[in-house]
N, C-alpha and C. Protein backbone atom coordinates (compact mmCIF):
# COMPACT_ATOMS: atom_id res chain seq x y z
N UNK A 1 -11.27 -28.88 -18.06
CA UNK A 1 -11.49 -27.60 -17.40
C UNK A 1 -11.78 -26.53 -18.46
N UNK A 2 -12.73 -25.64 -18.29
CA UNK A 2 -13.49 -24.29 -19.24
C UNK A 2 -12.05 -23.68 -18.98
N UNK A 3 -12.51 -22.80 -20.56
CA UNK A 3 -11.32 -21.90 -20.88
C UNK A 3 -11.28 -20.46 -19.26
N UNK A 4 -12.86 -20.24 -18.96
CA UNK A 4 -12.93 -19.23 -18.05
C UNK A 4 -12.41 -19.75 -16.97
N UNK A 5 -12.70 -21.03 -16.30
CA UNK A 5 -11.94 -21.51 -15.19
C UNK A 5 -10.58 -21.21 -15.04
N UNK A 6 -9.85 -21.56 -16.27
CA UNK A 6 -7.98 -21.61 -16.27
C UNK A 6 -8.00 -20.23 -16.33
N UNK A 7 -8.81 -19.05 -17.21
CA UNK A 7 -8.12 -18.01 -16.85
C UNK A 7 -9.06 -17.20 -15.05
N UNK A 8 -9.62 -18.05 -14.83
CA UNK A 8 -10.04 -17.16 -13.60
C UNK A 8 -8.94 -17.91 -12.17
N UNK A 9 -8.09 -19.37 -12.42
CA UNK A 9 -7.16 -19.34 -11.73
C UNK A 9 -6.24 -18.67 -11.77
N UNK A 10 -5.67 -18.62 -13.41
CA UNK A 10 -4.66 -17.63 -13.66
C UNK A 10 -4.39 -16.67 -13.02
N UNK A 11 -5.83 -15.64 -12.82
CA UNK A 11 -5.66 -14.03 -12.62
C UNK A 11 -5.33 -14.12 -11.38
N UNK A 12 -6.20 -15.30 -10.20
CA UNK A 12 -6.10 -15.67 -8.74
C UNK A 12 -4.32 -15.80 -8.71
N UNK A 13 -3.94 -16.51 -9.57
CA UNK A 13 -2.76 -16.91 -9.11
C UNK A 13 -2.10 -15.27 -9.02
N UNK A 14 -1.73 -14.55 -10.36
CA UNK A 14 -1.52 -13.53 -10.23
C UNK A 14 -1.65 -12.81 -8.91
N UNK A 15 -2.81 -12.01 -8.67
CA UNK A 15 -3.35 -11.69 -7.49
C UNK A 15 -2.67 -11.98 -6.21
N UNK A 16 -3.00 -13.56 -6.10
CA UNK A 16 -1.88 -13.66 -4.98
C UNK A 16 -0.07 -13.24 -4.75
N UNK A 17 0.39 -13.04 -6.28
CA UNK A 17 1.40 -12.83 -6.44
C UNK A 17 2.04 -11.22 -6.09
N UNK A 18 1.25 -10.64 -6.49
CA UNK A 18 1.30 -9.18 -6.25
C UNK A 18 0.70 -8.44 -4.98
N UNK A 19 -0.10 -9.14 -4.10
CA UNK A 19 -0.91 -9.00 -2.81
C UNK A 19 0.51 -8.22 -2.03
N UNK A 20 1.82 -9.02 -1.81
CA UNK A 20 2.15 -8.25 -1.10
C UNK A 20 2.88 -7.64 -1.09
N UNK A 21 3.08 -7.05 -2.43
CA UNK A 21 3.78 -5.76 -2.76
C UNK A 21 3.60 -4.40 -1.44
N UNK A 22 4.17 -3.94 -1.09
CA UNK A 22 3.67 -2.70 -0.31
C UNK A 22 3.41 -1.98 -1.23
N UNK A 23 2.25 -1.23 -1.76
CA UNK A 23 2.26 -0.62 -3.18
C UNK A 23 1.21 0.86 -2.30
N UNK A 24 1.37 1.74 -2.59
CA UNK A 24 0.96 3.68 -2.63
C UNK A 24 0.84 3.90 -4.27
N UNK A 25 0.62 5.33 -3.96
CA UNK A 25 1.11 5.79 -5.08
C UNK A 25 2.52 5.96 -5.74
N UNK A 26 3.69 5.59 -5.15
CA UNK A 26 5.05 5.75 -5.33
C UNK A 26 5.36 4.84 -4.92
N UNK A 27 7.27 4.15 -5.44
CA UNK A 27 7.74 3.58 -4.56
C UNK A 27 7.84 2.26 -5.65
N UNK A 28 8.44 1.15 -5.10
CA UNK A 28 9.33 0.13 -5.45
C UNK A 28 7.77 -0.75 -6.08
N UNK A 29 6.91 -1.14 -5.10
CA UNK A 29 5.92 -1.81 -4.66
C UNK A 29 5.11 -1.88 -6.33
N UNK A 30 5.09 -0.19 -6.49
CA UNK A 30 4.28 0.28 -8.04
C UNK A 30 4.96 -0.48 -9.02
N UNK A 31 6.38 0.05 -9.32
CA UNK A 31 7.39 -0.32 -10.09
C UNK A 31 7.09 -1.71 -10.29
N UNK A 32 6.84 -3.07 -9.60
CA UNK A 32 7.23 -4.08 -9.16
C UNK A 32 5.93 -4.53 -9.80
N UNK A 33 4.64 -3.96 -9.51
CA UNK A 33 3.30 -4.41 -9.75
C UNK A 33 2.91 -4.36 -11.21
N UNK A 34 3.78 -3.15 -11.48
CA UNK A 34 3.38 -2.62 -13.12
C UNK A 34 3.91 -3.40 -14.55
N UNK A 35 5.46 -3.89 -13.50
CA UNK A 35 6.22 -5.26 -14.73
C UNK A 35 6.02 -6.19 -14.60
N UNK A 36 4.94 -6.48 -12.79
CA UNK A 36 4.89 -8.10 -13.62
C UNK A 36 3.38 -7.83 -13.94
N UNK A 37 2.81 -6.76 -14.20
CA UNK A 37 1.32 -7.00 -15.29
C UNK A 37 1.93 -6.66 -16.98
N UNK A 38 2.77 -5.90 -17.09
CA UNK A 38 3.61 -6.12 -18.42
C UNK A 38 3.89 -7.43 -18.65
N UNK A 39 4.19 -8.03 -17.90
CA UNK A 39 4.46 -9.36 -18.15
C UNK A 39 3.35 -10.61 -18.49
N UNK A 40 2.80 -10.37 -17.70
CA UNK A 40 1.42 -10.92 -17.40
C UNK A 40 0.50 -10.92 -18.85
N UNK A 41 0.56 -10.03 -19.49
CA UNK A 41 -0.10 -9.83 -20.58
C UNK A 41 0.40 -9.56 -21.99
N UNK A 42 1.60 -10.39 -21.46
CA UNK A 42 2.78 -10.08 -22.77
C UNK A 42 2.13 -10.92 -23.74
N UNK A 43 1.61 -12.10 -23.42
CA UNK A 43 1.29 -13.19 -24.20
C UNK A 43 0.00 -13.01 -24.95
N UNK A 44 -0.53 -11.91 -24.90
CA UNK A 44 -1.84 -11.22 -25.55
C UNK A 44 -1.12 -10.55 -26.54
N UNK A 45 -0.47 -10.34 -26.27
CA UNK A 45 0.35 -9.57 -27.72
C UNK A 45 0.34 -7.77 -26.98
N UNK A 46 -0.37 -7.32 -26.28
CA UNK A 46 -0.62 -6.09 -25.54
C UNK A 46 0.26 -5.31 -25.22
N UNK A 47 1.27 -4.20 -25.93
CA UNK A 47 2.20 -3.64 -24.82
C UNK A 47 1.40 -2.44 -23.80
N UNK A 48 2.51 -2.78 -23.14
CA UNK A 48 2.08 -1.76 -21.89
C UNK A 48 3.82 -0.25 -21.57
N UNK A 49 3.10 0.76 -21.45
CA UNK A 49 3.92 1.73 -21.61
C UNK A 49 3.99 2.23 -20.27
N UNK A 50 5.21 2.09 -19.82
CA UNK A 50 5.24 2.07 -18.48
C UNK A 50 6.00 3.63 -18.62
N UNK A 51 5.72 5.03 -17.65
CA UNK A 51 6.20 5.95 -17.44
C UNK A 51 6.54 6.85 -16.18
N UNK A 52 6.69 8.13 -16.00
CA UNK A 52 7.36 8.24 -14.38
C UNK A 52 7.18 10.08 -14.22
N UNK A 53 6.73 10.17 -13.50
CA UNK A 53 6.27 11.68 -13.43
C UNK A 53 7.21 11.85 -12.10
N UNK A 54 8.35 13.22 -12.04
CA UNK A 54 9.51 13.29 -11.27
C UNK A 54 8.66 14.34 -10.04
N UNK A 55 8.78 13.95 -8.89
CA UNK A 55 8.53 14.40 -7.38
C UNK A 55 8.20 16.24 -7.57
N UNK A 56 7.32 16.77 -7.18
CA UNK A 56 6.78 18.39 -7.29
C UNK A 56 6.24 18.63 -8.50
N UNK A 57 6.00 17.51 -9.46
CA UNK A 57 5.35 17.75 -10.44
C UNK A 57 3.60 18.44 -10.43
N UNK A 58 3.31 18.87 -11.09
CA UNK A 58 1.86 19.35 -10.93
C UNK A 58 1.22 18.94 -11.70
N UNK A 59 0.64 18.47 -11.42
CA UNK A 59 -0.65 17.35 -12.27
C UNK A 59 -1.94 17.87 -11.93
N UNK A 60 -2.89 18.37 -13.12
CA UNK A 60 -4.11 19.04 -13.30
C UNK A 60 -3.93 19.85 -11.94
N UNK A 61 -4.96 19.20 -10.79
CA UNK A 61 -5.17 19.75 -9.78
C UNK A 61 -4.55 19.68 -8.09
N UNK A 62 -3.25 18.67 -8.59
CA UNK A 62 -2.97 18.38 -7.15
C UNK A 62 -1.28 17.95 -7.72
N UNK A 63 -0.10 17.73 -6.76
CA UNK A 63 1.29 17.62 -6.99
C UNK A 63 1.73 16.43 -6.58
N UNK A 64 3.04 16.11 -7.93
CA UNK A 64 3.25 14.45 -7.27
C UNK A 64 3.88 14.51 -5.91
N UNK A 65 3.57 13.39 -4.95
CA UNK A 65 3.99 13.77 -4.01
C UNK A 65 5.40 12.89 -3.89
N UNK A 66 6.19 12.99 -2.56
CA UNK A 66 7.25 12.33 -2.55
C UNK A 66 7.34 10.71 -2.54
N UNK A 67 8.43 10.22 -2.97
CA UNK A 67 8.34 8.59 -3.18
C UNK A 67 8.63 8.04 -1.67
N UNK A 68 7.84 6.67 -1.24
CA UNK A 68 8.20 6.67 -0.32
C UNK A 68 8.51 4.83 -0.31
N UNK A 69 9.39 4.79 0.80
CA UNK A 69 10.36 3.25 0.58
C UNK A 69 10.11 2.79 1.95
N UNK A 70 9.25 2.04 2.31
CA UNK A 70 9.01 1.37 3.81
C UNK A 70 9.37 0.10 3.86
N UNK A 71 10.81 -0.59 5.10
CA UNK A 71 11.32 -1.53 5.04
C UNK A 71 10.46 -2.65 6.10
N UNK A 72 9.94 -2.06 7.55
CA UNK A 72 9.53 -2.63 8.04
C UNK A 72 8.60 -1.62 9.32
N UNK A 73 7.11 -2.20 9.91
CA UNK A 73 7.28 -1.68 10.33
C UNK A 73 6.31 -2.72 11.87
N UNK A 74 6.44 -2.04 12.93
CA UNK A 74 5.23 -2.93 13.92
C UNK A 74 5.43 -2.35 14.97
N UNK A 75 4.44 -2.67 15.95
CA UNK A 75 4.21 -2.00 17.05
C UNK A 75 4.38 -3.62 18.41
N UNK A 76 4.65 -3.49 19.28
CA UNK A 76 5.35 -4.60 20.32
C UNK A 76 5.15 -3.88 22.27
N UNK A 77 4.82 -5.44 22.66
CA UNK A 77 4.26 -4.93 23.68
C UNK A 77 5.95 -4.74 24.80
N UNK A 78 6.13 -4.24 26.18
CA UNK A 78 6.91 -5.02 27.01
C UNK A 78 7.59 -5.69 26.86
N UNK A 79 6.18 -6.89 26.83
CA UNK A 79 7.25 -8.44 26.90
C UNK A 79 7.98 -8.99 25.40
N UNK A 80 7.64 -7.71 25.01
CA UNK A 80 8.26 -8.14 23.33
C UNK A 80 7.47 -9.19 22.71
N UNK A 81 6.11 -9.35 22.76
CA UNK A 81 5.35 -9.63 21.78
C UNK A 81 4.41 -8.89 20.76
N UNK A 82 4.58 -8.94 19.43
CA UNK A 82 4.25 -8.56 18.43
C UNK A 82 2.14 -7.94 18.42
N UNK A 83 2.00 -6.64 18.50
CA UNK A 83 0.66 -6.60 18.47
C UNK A 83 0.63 -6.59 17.77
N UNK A 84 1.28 -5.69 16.39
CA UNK A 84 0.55 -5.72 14.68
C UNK A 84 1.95 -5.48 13.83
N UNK A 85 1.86 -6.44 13.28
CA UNK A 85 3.54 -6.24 12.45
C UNK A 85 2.84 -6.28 10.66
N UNK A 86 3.40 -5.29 9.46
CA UNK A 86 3.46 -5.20 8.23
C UNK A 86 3.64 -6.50 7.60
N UNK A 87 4.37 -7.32 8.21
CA UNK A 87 4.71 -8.31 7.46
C UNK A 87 3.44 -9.11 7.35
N UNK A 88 2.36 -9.00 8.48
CA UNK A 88 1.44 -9.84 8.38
C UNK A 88 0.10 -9.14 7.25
N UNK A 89 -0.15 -8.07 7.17
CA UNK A 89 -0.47 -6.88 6.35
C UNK A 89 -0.02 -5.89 6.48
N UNK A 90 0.19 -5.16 5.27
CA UNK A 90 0.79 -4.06 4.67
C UNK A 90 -0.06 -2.81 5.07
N UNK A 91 -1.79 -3.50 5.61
CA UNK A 91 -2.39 -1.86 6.40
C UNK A 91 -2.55 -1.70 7.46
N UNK A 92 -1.37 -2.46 7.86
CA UNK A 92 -1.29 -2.25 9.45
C UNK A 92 -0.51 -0.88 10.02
N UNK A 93 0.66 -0.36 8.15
CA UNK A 93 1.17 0.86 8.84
C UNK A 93 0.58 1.98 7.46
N UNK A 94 0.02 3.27 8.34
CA UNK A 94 0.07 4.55 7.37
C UNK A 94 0.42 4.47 6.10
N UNK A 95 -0.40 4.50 5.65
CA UNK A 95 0.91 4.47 4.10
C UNK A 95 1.38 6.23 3.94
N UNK A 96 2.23 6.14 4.00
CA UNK A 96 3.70 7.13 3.97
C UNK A 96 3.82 7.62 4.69
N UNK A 97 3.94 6.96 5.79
CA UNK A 97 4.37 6.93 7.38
C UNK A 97 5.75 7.52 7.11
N UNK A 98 6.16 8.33 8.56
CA UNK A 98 7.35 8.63 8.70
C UNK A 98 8.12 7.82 9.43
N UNK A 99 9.67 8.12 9.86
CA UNK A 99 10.36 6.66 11.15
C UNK A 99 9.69 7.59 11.85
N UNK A 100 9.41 6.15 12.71
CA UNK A 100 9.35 6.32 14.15
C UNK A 100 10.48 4.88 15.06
N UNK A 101 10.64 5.33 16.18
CA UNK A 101 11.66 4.02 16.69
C UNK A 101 11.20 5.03 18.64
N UNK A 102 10.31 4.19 19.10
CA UNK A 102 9.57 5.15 20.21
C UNK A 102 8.66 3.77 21.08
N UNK A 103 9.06 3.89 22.70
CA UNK A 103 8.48 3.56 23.64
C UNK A 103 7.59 4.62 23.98
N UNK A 104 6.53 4.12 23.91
CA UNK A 104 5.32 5.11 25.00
C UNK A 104 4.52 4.15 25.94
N UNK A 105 3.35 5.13 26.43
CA UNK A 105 2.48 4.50 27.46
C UNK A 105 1.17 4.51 26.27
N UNK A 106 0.41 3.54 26.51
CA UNK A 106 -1.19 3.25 25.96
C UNK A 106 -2.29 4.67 25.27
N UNK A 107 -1.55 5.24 26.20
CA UNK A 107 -2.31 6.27 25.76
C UNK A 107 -2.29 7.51 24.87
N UNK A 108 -0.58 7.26 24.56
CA UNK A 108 0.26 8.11 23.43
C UNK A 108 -0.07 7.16 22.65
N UNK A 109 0.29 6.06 22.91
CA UNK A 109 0.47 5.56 21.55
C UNK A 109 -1.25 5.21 20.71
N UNK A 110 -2.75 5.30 21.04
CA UNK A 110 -3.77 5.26 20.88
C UNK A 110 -3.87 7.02 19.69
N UNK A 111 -3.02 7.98 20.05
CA UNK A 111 -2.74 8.97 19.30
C UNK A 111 -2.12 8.60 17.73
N UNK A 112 -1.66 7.44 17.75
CA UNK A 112 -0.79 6.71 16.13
C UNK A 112 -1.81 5.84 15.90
N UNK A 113 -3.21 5.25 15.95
CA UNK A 113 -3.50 4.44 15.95
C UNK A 113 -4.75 4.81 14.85
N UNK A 114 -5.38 4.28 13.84
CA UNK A 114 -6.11 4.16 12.99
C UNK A 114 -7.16 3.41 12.80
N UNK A 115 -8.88 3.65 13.59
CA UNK A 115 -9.85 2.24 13.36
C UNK A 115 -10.69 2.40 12.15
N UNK A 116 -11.83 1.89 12.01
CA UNK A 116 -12.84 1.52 11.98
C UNK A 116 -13.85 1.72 12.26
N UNK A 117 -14.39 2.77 13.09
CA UNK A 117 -15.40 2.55 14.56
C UNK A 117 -16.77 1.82 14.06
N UNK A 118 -16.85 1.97 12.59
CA UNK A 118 -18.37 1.10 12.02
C UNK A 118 -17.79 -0.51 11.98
N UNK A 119 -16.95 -0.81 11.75
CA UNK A 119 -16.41 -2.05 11.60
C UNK A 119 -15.48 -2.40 12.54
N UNK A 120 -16.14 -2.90 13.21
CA UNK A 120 -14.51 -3.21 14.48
C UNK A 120 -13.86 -4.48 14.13
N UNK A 121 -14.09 -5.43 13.22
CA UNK A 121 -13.09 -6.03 12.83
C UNK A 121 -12.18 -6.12 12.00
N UNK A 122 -12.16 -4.78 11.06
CA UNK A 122 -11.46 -4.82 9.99
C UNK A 122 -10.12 -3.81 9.83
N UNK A 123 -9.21 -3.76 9.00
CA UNK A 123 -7.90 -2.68 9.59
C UNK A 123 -8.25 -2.05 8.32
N UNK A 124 -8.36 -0.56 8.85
CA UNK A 124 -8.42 0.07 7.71
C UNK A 124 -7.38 0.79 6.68
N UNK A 125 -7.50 1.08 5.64
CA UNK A 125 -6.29 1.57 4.87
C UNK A 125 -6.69 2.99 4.74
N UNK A 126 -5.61 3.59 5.83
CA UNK A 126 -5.71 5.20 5.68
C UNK A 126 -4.35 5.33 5.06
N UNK A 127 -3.51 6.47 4.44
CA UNK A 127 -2.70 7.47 3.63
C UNK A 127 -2.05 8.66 4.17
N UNK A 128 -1.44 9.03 4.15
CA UNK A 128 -0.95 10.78 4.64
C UNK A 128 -0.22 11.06 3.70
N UNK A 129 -0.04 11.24 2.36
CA UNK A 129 0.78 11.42 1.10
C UNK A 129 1.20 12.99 1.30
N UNK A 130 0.70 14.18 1.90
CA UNK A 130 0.97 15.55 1.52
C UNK A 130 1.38 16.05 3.47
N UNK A 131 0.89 15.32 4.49
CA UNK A 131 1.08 15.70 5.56
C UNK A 131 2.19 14.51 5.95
N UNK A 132 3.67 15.22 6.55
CA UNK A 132 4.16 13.98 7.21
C UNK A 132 4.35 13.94 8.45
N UNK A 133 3.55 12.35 8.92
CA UNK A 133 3.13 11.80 10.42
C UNK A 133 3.39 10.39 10.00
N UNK A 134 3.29 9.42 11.14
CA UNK A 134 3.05 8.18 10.95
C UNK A 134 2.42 7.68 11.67
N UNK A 135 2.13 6.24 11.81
CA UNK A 135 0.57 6.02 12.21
C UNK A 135 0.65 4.50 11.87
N UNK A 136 -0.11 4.44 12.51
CA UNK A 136 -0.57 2.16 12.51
C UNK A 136 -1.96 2.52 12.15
N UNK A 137 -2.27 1.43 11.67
CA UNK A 137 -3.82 0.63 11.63
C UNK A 137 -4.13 -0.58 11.76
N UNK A 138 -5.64 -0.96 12.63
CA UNK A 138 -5.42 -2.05 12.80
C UNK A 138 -6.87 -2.10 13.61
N UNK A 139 -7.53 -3.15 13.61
CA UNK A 139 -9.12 -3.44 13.93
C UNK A 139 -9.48 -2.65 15.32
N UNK A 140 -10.88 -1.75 15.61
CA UNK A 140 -11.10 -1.51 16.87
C UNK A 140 -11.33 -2.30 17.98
N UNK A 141 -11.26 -3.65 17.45
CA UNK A 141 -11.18 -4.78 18.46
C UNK A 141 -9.91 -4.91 18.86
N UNK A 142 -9.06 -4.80 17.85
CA UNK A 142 -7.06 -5.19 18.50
C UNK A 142 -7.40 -3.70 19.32
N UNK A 143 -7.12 -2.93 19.14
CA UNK A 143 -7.17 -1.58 19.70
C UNK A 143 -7.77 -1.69 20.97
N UNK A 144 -9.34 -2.10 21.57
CA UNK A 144 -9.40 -2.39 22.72
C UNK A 144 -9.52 -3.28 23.33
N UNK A 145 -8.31 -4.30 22.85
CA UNK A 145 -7.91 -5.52 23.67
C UNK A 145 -6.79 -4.96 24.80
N UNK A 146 -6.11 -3.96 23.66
CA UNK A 146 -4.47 -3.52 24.33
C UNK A 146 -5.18 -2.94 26.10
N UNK A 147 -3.94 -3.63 26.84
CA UNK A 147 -3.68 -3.31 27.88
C UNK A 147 -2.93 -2.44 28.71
N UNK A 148 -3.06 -1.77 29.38
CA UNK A 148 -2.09 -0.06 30.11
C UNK A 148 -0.35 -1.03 29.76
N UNK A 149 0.22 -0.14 29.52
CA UNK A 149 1.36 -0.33 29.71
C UNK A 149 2.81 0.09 28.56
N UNK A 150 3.60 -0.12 28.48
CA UNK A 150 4.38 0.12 27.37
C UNK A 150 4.66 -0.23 26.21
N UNK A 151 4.39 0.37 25.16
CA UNK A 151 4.33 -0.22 23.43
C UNK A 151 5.67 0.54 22.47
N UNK A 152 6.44 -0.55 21.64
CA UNK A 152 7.41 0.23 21.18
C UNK A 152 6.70 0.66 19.69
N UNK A 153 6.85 1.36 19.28
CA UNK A 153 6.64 1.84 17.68
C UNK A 153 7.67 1.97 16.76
N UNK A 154 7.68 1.25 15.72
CA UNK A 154 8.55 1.11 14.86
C UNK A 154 8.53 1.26 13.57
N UNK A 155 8.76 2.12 12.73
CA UNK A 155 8.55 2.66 11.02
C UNK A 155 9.85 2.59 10.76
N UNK A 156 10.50 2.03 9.97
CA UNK A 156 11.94 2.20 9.13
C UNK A 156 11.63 2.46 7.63
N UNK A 157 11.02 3.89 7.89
CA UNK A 157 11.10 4.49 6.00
C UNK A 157 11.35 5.24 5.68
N UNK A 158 11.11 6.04 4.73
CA UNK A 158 11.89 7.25 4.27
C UNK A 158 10.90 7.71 3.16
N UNK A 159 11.07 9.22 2.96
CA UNK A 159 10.42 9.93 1.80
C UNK A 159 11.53 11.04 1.17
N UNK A 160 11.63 10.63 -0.06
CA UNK A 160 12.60 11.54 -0.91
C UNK A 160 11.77 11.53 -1.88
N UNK A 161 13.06 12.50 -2.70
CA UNK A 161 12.52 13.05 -3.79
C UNK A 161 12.49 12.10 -5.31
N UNK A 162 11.15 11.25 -5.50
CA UNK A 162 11.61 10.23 -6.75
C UNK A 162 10.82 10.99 -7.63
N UNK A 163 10.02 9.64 -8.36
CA UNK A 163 8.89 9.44 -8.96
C UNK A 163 7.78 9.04 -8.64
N UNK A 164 6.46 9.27 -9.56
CA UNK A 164 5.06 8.60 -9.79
C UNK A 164 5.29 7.88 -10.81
N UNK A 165 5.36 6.55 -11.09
CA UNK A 165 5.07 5.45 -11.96
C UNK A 165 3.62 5.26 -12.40
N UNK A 166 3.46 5.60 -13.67
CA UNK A 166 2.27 4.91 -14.42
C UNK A 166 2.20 4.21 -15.42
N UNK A 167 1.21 3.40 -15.98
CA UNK A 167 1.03 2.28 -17.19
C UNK A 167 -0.29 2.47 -17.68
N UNK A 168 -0.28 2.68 -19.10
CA UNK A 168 -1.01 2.85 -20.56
C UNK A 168 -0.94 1.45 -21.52
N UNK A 169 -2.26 1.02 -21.66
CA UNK A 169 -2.24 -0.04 -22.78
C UNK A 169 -3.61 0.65 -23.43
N UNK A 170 -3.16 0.33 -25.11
CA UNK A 170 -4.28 0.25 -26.23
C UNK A 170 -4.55 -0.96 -26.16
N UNK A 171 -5.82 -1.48 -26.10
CA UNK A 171 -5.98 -2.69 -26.90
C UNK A 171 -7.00 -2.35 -27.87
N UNK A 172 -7.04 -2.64 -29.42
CA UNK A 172 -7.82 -1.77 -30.62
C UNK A 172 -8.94 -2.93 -30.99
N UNK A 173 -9.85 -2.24 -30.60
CA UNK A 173 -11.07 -2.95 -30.45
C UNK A 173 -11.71 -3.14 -31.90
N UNK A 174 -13.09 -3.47 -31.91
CA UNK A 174 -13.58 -3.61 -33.36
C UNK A 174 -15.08 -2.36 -34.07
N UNK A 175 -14.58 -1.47 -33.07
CA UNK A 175 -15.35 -0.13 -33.07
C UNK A 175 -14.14 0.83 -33.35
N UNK A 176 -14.73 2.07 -33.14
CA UNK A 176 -13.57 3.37 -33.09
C UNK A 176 -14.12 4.35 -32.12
N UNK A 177 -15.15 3.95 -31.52
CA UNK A 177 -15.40 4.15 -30.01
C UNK A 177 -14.29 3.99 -28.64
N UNK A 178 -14.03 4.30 -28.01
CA UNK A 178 -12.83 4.23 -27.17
C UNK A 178 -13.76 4.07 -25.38
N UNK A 179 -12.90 3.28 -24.70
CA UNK A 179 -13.58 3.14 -23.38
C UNK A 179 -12.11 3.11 -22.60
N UNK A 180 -12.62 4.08 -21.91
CA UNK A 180 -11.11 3.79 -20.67
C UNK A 180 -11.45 2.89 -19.37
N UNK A 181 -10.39 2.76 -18.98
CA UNK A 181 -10.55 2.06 -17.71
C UNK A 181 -9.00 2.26 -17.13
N UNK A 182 -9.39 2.88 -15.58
CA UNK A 182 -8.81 3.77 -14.97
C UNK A 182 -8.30 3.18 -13.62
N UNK A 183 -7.25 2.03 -12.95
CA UNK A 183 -7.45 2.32 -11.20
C UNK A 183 -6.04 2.46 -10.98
């Protein structure tokens, strides 16, 4: 097997490893993603400088916002079957959703709901980091499958006051030209 093969399983393997972090900008998920790529690249010899910017901070043009910790979340019909639960993807809820724990009718609950309308099969990943609401997402096809009737809504999270977690690596190239790379 090519040296690129083993490391293009490698990174796959990785990848899959970290997929289901619940990861935002804040929160456990970051923390979690950032040590095992410290880790990950320990064996390059590479350190990585992991740091933490504390909640109302002001950064250039915009403020850290609050950390947020989501345990579980899904939406359920009546008969108590599951329309879109987190566990199956992580953009099925808002990211930094507030609790919710709420029976409605079809048509409130289409008010929490997040599509697609160019893509009706795909769930999209929307955010609310500075406004707090909460909210599902989930394909405009699941959306108009649902049938009249009663849906429970369920968010068990919270937003306090933490940190922003970030990570810095040099690696010293064979120029004195510098290239960043940023996500």
């Amino acid at each position: 097997m090519s040296d690129g093969f083993e490391a293009g399983r490698r990174m796959y393997r990785f990848a899959e490893k970290i997929f289901p972090y619940t990861r935002s900008i804040t929160g456990e998920g970051v923390r979690q993603t950032l040590s095992d790529i410290e880790e990950y690249i320990a064996s390059s010899g590479t350190k990585l400088k992991i740091s933490d910017i504390p909640y109302g901070t002001l950064v250039f043009d915009w403020t850290v916002p609050k950390e947020w910790k989501i345990r579980e979340a899904y939406i359920e019909d009546e008969n108590g079957d599951q329309i879109i639960d987190m566990k199956e993807s992580n953009l099925h809820v808002l990211g930094y959703s507030t609790p919710v724990d709420e029976w409605v009718d079809l048509d409130e609950l289409k008010r929490h709901i997040y599509v697609e309308e160019n893509q009706p099969d795909v769930i999209p990943y929307v955010t609310s980091y500075y406004k707090e609401r909460f909210g599902f997402c989930m394909s405009k096809n699941k959306l108009d499958s649902l049938k009249d009737g009663r849906y429970h809504m369920y968010i068990d999270s919270e937003l306090f006051d933490g940190v922003l977690n970030y990570a810095e690596a040099i690696i010293p190239g064979d120029s004195d030209e510098e290239i960043m790379f940023s996500t």
